[in-house]
Protein backbone atom coordinates (compact mmCIF):
# COMPACT_ATOMS: atom_id res chain seq x y z
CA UNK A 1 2.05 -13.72 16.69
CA UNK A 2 4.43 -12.57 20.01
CA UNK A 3 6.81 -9.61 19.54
CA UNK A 4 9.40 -9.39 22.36
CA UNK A 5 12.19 -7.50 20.80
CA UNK A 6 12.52 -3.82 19.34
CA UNK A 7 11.73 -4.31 15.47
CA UNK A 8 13.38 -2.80 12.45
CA UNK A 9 11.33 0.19 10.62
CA UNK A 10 10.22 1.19 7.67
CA UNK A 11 10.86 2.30 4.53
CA UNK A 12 12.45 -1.34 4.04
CA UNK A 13 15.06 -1.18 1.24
CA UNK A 14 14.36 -2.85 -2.11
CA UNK A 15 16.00 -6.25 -2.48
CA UNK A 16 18.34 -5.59 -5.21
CA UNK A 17 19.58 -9.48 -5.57
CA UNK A 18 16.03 -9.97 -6.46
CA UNK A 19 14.61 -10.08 -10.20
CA UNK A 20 12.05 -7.51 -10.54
CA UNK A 21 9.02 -9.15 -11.15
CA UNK A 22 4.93 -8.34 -10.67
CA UNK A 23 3.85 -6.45 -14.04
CA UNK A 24 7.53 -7.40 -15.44
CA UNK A 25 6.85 -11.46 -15.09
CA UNK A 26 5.82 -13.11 -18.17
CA UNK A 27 2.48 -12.66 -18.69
CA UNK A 28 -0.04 -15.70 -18.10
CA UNK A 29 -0.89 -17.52 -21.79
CA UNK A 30 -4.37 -18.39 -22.38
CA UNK A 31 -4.79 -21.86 -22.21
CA UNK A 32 -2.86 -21.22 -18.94
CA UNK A 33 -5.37 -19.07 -17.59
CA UNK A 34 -8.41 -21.77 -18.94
CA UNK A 35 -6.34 -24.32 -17.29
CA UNK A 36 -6.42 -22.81 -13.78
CA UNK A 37 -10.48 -21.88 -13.99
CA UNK A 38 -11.40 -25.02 -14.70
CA UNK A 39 -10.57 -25.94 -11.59
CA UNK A 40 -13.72 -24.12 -10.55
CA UNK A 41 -17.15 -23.79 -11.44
CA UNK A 42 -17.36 -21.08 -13.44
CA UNK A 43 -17.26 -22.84 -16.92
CA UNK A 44 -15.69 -22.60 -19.70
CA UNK A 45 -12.79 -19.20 -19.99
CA UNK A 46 -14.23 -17.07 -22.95
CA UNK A 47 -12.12 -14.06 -22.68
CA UNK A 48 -9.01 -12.61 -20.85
CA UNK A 49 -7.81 -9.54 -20.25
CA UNK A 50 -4.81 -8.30 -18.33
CA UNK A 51 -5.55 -5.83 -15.26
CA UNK A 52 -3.38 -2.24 -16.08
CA UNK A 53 -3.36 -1.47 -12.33
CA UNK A 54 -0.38 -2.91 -9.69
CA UNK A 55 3.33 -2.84 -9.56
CA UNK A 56 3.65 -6.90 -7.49
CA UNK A 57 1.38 -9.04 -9.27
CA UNK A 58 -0.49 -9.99 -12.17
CA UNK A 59 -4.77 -9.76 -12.44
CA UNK A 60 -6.90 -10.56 -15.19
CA UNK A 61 -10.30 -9.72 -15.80
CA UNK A 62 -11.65 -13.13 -16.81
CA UNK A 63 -15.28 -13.90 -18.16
CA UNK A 64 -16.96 -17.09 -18.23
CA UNK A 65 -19.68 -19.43 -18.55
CA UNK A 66 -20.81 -18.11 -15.34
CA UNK A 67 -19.78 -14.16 -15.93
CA UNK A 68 -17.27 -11.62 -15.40
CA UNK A 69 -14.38 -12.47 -12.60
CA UNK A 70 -11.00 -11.34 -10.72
CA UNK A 71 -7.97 -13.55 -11.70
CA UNK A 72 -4.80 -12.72 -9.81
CA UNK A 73 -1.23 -14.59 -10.08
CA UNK A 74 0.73 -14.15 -7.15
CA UNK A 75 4.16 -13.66 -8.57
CA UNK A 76 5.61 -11.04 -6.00
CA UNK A 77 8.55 -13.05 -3.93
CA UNK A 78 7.27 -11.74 -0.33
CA UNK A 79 3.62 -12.57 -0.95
CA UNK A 80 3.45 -15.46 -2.82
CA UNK A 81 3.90 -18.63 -1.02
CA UNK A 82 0.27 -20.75 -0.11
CA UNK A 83 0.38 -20.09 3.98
CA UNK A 84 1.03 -16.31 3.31
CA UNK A 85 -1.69 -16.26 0.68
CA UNK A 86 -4.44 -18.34 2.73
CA UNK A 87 -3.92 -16.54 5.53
CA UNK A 88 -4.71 -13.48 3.87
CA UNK A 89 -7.67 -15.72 2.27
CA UNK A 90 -9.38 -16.62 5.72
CA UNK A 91 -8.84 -13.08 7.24
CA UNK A 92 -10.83 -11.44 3.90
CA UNK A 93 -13.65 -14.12 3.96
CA UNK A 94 -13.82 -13.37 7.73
CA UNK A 95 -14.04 -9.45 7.26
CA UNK A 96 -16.91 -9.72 4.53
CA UNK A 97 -19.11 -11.95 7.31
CA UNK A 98 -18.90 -9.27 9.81
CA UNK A 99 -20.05 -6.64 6.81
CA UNK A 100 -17.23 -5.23 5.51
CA UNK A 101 -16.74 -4.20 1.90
CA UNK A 102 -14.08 -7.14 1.44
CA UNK A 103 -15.00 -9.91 -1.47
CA UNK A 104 -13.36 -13.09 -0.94
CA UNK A 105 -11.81 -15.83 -3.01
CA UNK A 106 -13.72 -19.04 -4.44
CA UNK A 107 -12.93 -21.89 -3.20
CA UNK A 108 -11.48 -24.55 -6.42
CA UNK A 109 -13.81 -26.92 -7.09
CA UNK A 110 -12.53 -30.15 -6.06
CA UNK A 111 -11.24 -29.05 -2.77
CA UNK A 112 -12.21 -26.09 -0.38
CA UNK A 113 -8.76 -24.52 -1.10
CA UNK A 114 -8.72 -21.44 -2.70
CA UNK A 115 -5.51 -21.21 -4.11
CA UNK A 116 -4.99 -23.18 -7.22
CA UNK A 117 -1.04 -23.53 -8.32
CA UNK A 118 0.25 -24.37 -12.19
CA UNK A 119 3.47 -24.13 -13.10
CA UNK A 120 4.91 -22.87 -10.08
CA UNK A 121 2.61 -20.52 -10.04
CA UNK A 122 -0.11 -19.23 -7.37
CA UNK A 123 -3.90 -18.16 -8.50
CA UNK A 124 -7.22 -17.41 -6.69
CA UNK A 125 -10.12 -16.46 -8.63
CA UNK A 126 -12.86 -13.49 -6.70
CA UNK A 127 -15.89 -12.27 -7.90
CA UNK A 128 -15.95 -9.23 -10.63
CA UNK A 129 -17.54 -5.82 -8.00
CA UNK A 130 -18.17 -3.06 -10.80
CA UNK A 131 -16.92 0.14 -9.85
CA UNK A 132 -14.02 2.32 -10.29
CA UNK A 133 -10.70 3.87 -8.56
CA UNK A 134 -11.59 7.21 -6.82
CA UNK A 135 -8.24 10.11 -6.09
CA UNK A 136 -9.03 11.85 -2.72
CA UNK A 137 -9.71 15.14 -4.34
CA UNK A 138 -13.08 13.86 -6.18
CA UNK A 139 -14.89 12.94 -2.30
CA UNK A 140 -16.94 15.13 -0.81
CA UNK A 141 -16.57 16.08 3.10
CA UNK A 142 -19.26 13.26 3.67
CA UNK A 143 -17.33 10.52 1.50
CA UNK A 144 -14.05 11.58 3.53
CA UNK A 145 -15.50 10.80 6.94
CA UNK A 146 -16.69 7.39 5.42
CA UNK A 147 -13.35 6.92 4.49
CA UNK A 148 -11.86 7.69 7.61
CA UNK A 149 -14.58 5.56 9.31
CA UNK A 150 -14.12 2.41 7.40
CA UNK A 151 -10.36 2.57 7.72
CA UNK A 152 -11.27 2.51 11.61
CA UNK A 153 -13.47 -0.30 11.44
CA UNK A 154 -11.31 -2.26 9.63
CA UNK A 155 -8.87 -1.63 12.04
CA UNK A 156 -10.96 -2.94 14.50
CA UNK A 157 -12.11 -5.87 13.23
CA UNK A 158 -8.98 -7.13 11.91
CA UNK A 159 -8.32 -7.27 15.36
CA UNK A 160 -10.48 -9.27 15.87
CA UNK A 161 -10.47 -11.83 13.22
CA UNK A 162 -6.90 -12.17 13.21
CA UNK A 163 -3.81 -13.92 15.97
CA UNK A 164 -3.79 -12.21 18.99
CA UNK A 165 -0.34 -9.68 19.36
CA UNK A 166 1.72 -8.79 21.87
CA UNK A 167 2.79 -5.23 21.52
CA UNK A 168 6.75 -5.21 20.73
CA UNK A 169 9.59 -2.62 22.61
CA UNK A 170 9.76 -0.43 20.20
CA UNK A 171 10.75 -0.19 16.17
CA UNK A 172 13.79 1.43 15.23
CA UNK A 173 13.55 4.01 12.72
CA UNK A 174 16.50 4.75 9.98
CA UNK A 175 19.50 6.33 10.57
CA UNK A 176 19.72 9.46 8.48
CA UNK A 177 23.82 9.36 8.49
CA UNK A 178 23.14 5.58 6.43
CA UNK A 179 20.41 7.49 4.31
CA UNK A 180 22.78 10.15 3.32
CA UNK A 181 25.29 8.20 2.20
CA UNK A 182 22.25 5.95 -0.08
CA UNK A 183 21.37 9.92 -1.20
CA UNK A 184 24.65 10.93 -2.58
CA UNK A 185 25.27 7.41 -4.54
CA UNK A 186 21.76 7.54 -6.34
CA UNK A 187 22.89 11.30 -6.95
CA UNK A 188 25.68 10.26 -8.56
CA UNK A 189 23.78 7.35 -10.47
CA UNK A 190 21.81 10.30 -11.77
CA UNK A 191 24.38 12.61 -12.97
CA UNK A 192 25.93 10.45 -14.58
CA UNK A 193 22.78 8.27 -16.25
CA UNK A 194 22.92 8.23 -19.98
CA UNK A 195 20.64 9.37 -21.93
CA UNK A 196 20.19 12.21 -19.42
CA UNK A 197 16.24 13.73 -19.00
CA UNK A 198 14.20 15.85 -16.86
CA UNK A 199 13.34 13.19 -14.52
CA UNK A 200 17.71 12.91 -13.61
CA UNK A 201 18.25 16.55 -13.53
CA UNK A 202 15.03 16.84 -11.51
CA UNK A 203 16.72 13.93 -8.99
CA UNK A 204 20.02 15.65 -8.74
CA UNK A 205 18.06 18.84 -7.51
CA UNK A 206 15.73 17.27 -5.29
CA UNK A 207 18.66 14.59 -3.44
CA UNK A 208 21.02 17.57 -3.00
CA UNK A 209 17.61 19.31 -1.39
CA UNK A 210 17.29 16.01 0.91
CA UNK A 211 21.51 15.75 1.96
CA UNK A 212 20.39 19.52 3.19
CA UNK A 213 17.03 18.27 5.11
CA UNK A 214 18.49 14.76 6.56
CA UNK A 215 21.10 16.85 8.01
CA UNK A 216 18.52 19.68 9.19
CA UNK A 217 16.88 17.34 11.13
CA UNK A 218 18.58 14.71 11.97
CA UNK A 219 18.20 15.13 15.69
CA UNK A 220 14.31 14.67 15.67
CA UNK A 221 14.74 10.55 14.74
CA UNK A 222 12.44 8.97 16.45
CA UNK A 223 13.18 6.85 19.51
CA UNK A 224 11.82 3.14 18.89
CA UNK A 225 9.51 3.32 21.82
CA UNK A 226 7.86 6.68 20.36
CA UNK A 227 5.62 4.19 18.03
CA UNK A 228 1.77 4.29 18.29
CA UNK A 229 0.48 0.65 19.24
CA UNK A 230 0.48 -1.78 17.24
CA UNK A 231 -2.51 -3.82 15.50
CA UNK A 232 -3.50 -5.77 12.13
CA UNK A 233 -3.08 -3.62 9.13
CA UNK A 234 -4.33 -3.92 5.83
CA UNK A 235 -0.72 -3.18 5.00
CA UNK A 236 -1.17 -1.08 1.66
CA UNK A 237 -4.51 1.23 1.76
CA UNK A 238 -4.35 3.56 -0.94
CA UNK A 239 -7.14 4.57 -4.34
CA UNK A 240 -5.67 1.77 -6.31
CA UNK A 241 -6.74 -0.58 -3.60
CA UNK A 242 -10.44 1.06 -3.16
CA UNK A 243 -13.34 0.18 -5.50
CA UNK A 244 -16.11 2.53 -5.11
CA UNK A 245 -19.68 1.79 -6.57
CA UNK A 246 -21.20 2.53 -9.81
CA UNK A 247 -24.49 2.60 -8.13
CA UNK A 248 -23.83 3.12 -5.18
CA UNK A 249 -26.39 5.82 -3.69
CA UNK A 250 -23.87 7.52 -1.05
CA UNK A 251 -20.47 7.12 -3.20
CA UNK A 252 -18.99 4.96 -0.74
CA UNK A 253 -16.34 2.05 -1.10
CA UNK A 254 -17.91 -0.91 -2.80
CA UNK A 255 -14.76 -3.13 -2.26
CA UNK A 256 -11.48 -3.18 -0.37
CA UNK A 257 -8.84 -5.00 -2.76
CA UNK A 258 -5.37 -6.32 -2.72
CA UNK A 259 -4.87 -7.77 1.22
CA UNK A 260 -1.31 -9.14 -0.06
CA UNK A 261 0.43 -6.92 2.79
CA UNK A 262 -2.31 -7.80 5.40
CA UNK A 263 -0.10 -7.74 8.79
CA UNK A 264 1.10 -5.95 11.93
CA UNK A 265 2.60 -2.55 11.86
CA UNK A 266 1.93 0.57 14.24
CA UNK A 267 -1.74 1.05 13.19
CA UNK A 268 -2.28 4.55 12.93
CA UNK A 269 0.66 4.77 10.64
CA UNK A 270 -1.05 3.51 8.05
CA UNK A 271 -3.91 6.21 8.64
CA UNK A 272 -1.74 8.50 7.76
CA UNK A 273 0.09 6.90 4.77
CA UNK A 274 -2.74 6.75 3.34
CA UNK A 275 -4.30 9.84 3.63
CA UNK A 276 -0.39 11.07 2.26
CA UNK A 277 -1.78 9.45 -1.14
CA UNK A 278 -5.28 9.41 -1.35
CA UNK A 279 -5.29 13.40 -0.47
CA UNK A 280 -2.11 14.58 -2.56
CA UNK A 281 -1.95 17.46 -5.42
CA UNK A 282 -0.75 14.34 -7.76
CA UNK A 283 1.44 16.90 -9.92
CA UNK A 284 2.75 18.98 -6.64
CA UNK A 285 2.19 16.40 -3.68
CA UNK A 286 0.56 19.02 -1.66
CA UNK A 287 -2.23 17.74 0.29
CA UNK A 288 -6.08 19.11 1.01
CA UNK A 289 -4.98 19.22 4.76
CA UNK A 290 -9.07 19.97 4.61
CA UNK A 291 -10.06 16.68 3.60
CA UNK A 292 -7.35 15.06 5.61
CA UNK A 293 -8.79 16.55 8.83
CA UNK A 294 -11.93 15.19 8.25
CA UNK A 295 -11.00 11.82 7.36
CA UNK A 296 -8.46 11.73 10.56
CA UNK A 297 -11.68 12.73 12.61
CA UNK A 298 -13.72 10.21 10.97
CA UNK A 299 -10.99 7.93 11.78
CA UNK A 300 -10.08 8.78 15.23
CA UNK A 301 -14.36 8.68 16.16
CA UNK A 302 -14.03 4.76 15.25
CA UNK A 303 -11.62 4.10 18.23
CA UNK A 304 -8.74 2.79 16.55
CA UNK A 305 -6.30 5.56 17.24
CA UNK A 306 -6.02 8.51 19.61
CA UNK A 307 -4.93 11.70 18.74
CA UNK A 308 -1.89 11.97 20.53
CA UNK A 309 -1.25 8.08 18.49
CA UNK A 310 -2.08 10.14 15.04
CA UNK A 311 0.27 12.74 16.20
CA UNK A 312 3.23 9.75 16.91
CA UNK A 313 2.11 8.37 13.00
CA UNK A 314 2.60 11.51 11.37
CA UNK A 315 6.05 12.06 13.05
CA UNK A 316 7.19 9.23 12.07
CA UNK A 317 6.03 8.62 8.73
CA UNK A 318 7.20 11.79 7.77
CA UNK A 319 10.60 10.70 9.36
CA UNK A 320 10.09 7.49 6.85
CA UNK A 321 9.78 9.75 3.78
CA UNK A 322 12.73 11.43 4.90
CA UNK A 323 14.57 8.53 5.02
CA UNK A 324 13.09 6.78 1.90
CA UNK A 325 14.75 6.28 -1.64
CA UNK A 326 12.86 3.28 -2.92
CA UNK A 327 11.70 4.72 -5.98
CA UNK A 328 14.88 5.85 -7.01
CA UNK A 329 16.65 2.34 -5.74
CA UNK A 330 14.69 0.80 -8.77
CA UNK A 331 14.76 3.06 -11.11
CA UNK A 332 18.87 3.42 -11.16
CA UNK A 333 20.20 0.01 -9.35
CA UNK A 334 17.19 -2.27 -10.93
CA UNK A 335 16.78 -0.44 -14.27
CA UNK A 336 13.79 -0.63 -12.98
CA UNK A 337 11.60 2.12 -14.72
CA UNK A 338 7.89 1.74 -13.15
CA UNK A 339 7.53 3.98 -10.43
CA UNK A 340 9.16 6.68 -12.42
CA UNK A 341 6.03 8.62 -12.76
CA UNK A 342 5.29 8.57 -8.78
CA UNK A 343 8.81 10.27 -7.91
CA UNK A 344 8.11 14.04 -8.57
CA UNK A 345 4.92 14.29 -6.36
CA UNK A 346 6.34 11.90 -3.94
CA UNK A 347 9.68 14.24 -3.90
CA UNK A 348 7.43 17.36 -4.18
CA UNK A 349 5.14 16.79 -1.00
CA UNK A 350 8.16 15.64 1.42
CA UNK A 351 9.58 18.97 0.93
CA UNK A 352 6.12 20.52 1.42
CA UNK A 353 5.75 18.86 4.13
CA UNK A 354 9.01 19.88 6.01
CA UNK A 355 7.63 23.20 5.35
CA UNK A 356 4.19 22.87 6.93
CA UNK A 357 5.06 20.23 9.48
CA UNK A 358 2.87 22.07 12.33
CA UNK A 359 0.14 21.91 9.85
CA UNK A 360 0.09 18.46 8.54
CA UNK A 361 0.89 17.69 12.39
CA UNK A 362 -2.36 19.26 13.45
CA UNK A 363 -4.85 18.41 10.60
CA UNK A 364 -3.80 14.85 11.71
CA UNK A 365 -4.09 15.26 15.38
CA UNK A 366 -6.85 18.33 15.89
């Protein structure tokens, strides 16, 4: 993949002409779901059950003749046509030769595909890892540095199992005078939503807060060439998307999940997106700039990014937050209620974070 030109940004807007779909598709029936694994030796389906976790597509935790598996229909418009999805296929099987806690599809029985379509619709089957979903605050310093290291390493070797890239000229970042006018309709939305709640009155406050910081700062946007380089990214690296071990003996990540978003973006931002969830107060969105520090070491030590690259990341991801409404885009011009319980930490730790820039800035960096 060759990038000549200077390329849009992040936070991309929601497409509002789109249905909303992932967890609000129609579920999967059963004799769907036995339908699609018989197209692989695993024998017969004897139970299903759906997969809570995920906002873009839908997972089941199958069992068969053959024992427990990973079912997942790709119903998510961006992510859900075959080349996407076997791309992202090759580039997982490739990162579990070289050692990596990545567990790739099965291939369908009667062809070494691993996608198997029905009804329009896109599945792959993976083995079952046992484990569970770990928040930031439960790792010890050790299990942060492991974090921070593996995130490096994948880095790295994505790099090297995936197309070669040409760095682009730059990625333009949002225009806060666009943002504020997005700000003042979704304040309005929530004044006047009906039934009014917490959640709206909490909006109101917390928009008429951002009109005041967009305008505080608008003269540190970023300039496009101001981005860190760019590389292969697993596009969406968060606790949701890390399975840690039931037995394993040093706590560390058993399995890497969900490569849907695999692609290129300025690496090193997604270092620090990540650490922005995995080491957030998830009532205040304050993070444990302790545990962040030693996971952006960790991180840093692997090679992937330097520190003056963290310190370009955090700039502009924090510039990205600033700038970013998606959560309310779907909850008042989608009706769109999911990612109503994110908003208040999300809201909460931007407005931290405008406080305590130097810090965050040199946790990242130092």
């Amino acid at each position: 993949m060759t990038f000549s030109q200077t390329l849009a940004c992040a936070p991309a807007r929601p497409d509002l002409s789109a249905p909303p779909m992932g967890t609000l598709s129609p579920p999967v029936p059963y004799n769907a779901l036995a339908e699609v694994l018989a197209r692989y030796r695993v024998g017969r389906l004897l139970t299903a059950e759906p997969v809570a976790e995920g906002l873009l597509n839908r997972g089941y935790l199958v069992t068969t003749e053959a024992g427990p598996y990973f079912l997942k229909c790709y119903v998510d418009a961006a992510t859900a046509g075959r080349a996407k999805i076997l791309a992202h296929h090759r580039a997982m099987a490739a990162l579990n030769t070289v050692g990596l806690p990545v567990a790739p599809p099965l291939a369908c029985a009667e062809r070494s595909s691993t996608v198997a379509s029905l009804g329009g619709r896109m599945f792959a089957l993976f083995p079952w890892v046992e484990g569970r979903h770990r928040h930031g605050d439960e790792l010890d310093p050790a299990q942060c540095d492991g974090l921070g290291t593996l995130l490096g390493r994948l880095h790295g070797a994505l790099d090297d199992v995936c197309a070669p890239l040409v760095q682009p000229a730059g990625y333009r970042s949002a225009d806060p005078a666009d943002s504020a006018g997005l700000a003042r309709d979704l304040r309005r939305h929530a004044q006047e939503h009906r039934p009014a709640g917490e959640l709206d009155a909490l909006v109101v406050h917390r928009l008429t807060e951002r009109l005041e910081l967009l305008a505080r700062y608008a003269h540190r946007r970023p300039a496009p060439e101001a981005a860190p380089p760019t590389g292969w990214t697993h596009g969406d690296f968060h606790g949701l998307n890390l399975l840690y071990g039931n037995r394993s003996r040093d706590g560390g990540v058993a399995a890497v999940l969900d490569w849907d978003k695999l692609g290129p973006q300025p690496r090193a931002e997604e270092a620090v997106r990540a650490a922005t969830l995995l080491f957030n107060d998830r009532v205040s969105g304050v993070l444990d700039l302790v545990r962040v520090r030693r996971y952006s070491q960790a991180y840093r030590a692997t090679g992937a990014a330097t520190a003056e690259h963290l310190a370009a990341a955090v700039h502009r991801v924090w510039w990205e937050r600033l700038n970013d409404f998606w959560m309310l885009q779907w909850r008042y011009q989608r009706a769109d209620h999911r990612a109503d319980p994110l908003y208040p930490a999300s809201a909460g730790q931007l407005a931290w974070w405008c406080q305590e820039y130097e810090q965050v800035l040199d946790a990242f960096a130092n």
